[in-house]
N, C-alpha and C. Protein backbone atom coordinates (compact mmCIF):
# COMPACT_ATOMS: atom_id res chain seq x y z
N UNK A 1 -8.62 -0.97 -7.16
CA UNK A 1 -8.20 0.23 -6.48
C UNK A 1 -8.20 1.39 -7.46
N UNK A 2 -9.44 2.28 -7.19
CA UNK A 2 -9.31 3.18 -8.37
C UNK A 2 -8.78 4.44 -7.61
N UNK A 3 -8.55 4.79 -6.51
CA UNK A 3 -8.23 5.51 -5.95
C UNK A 3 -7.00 6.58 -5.98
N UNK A 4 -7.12 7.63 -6.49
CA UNK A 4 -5.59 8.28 -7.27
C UNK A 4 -4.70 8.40 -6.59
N UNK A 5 -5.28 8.64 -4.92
CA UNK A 5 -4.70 8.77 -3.42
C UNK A 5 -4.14 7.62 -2.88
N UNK A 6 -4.73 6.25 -3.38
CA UNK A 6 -4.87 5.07 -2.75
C UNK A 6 -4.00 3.92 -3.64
N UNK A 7 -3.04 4.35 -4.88
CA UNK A 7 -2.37 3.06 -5.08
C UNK A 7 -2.05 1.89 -5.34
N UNK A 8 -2.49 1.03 -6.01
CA UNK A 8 -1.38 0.36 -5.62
C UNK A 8 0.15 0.14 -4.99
N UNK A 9 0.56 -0.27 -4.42
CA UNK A 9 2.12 -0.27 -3.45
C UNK A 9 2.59 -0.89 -4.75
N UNK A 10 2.78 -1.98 -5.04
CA UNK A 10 3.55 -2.59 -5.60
C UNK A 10 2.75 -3.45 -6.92
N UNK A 11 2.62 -2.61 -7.88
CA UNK A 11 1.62 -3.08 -8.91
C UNK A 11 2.95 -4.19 -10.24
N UNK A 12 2.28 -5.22 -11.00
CA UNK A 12 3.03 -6.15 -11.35
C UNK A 12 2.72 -6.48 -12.76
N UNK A 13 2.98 -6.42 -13.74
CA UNK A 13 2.30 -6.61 -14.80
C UNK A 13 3.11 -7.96 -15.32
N UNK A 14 2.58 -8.77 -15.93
CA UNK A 14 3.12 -10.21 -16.82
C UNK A 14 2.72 -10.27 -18.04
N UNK A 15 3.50 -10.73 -18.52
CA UNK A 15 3.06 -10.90 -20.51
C UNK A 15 3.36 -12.88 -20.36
N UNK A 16 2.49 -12.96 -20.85
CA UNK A 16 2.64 -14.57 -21.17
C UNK A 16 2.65 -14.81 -23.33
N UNK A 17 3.33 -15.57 -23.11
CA UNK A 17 2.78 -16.15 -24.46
C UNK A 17 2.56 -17.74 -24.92
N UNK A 18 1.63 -18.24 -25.30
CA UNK A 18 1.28 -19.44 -25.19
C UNK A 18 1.83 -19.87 -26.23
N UNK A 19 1.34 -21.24 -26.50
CA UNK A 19 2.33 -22.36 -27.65
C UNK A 19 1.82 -21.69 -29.38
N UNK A 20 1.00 -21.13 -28.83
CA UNK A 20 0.31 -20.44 -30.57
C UNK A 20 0.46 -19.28 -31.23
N UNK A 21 1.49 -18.78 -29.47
CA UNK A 21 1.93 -17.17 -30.16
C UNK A 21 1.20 -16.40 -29.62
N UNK A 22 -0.31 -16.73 -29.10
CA UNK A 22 -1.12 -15.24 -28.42
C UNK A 22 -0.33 -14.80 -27.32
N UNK A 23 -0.64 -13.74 -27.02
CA UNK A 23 -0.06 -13.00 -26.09
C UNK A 23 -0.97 -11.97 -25.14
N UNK A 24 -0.87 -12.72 -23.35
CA UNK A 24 -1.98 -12.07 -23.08
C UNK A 24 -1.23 -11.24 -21.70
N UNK A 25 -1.52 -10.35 -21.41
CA UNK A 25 -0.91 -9.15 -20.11
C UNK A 25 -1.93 -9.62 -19.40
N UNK A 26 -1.51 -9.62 -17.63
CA UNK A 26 -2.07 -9.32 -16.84
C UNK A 26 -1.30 -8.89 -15.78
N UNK A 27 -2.31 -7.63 -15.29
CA UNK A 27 -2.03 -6.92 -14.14
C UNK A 27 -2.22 -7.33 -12.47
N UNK A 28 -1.18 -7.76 -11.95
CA UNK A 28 -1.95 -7.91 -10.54
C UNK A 28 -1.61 -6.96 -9.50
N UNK A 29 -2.52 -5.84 -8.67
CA UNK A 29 -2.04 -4.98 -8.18
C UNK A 29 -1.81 -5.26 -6.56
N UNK A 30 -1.49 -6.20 -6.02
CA UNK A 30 -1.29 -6.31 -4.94
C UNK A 30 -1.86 -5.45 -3.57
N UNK A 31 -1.06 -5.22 -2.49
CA UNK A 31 -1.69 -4.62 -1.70
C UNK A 31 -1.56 -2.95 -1.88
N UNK A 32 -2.31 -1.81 -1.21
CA UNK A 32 -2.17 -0.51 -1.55
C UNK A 32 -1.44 -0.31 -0.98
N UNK A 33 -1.59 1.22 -1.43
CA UNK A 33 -0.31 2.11 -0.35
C UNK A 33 -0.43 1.92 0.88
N UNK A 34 -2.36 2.62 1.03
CA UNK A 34 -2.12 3.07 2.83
C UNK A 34 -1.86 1.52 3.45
N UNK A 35 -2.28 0.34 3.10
CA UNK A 35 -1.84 -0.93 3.67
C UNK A 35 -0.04 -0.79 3.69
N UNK A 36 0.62 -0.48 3.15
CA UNK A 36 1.50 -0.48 3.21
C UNK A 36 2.38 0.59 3.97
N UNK A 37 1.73 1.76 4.04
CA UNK A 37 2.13 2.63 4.75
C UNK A 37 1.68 2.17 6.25
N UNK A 38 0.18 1.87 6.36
CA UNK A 38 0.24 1.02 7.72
C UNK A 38 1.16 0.12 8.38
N UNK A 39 1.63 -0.89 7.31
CA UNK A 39 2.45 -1.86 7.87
C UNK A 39 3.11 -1.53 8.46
N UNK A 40 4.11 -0.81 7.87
CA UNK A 40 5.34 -0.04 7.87
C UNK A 40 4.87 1.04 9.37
N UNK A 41 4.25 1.62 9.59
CA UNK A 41 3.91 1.98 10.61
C UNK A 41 3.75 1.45 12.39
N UNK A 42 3.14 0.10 12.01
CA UNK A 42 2.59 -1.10 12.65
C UNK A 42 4.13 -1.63 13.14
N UNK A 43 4.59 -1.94 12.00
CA UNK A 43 6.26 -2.26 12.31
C UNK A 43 6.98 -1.58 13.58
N UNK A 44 7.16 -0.36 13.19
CA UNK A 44 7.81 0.93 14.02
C UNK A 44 7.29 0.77 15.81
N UNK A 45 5.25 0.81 15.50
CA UNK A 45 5.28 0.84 17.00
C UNK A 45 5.66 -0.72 17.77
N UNK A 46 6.00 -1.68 17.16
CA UNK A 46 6.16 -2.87 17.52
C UNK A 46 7.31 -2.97 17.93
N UNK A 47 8.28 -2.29 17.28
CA UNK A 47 9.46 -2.34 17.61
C UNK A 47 9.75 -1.92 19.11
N UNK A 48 8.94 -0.86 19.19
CA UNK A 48 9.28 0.44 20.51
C UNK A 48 8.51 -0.32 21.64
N UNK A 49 7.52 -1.19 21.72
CA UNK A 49 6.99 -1.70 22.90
C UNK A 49 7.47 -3.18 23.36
N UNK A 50 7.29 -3.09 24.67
CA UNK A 50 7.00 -4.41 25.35
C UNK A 50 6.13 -5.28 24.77
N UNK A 51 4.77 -4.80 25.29
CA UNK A 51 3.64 -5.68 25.29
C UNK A 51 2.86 -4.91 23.69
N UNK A 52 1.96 -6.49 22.92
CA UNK A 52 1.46 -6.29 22.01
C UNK A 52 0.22 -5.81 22.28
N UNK A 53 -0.81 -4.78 21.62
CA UNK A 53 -1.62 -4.40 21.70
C UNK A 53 -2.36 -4.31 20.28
N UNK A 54 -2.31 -5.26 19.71
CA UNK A 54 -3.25 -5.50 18.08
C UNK A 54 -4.09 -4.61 17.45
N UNK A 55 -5.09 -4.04 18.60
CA UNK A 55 -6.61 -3.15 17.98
C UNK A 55 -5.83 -2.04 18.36
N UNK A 56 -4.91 -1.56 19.23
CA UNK A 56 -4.28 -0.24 19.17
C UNK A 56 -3.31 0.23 17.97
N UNK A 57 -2.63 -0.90 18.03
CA UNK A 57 -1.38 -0.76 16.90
C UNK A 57 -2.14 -0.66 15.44
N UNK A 58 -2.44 -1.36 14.94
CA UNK A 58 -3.86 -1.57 13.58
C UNK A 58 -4.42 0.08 13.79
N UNK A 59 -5.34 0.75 14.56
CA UNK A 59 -5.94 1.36 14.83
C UNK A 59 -4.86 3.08 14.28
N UNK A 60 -3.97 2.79 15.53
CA UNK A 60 -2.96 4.17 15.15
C UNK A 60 -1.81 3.97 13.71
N UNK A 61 -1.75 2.62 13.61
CA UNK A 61 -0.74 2.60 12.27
C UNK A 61 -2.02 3.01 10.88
N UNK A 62 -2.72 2.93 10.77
CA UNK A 62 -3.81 3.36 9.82
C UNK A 62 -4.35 4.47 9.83
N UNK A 63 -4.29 5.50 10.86
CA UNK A 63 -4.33 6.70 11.51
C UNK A 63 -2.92 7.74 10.89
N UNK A 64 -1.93 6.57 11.37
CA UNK A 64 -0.89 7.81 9.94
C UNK A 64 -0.86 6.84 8.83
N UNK A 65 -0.92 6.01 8.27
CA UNK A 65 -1.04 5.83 7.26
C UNK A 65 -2.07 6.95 6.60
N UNK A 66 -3.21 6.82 6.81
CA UNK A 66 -4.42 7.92 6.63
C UNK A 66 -3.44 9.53 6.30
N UNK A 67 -2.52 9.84 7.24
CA UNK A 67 -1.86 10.74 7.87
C UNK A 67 -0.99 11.06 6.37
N UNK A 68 -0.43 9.78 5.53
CA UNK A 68 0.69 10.01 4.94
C UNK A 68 -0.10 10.39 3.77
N UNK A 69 -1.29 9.89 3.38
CA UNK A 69 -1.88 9.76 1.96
C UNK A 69 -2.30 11.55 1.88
N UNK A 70 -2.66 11.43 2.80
CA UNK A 70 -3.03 13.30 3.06
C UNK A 70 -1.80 13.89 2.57
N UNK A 71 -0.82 13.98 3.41
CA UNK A 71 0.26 14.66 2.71
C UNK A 71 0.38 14.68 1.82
N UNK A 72 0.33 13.39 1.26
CA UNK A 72 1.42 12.72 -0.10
C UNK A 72 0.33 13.82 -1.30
N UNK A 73 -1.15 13.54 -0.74
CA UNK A 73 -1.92 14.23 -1.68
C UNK A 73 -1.93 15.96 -2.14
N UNK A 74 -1.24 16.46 -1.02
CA UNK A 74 -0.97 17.62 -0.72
C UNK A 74 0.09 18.16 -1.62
N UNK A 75 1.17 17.37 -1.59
CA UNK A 75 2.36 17.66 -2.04
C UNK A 75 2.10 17.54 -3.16
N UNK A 76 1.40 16.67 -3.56
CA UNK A 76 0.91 16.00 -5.42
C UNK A 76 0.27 17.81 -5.73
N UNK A 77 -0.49 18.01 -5.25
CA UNK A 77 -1.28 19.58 -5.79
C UNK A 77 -0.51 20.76 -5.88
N UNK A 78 0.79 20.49 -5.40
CA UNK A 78 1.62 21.69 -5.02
C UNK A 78 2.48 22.08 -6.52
N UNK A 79 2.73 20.70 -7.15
CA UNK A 79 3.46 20.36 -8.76
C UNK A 79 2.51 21.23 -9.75
C-alpha cells in the first residue's frame, strides 16, 4: 500500500531475535483505511435495515469510504 491517501489502518511492526542474537523487524500492514472506513460504514447501514442487501451495502459503504479519504485528504492540505 503505497498510497499516502490509502494507509494502512492498523500497521504492526515485530522485532524477533533468534538464538544467535540476529535481529530481524518485520512489518505487517494489515488491512487499509478505506477497507476500514468501509467496514465501519457497512456496519452502520446494517444496523439500520431489515433485509440484507450485500452488492448495495459493499457498493455505498465504499462510496463513503471513497467519501472519507477525500476529506481526510483535504484536511491533510489545509496544515
Amino acid at each position: 500500500m503505497n498510497n499516502p491517501n490509502n494507509p494502512p489502518a492498523f500497521p504492526v511492526s515485530e522485532t524477533y531475535t533468534n538464538r544467535d542474537g540476529d535481529v530481524t523487524s518485520e512489518t505487517k500492514e494489515g488491512m487499509s483505511l478505506r477497507d476500514y472506513f468501509a467496514a465501519k460504514a457497512m456496519q452502520g447501514f446494517a444496523s439500520k435495515e431489515n433485509e440484507i442487501w450485500p452488492e448495495r451495502f459493499a457498493n455505498n459503504a465504499y462510496r463513503v469510504a471513497d467519501a472519507m479519504l477525500a476529506e481526510r485528504e483535504k484536511l491533510s492540505n489545509k496544515d
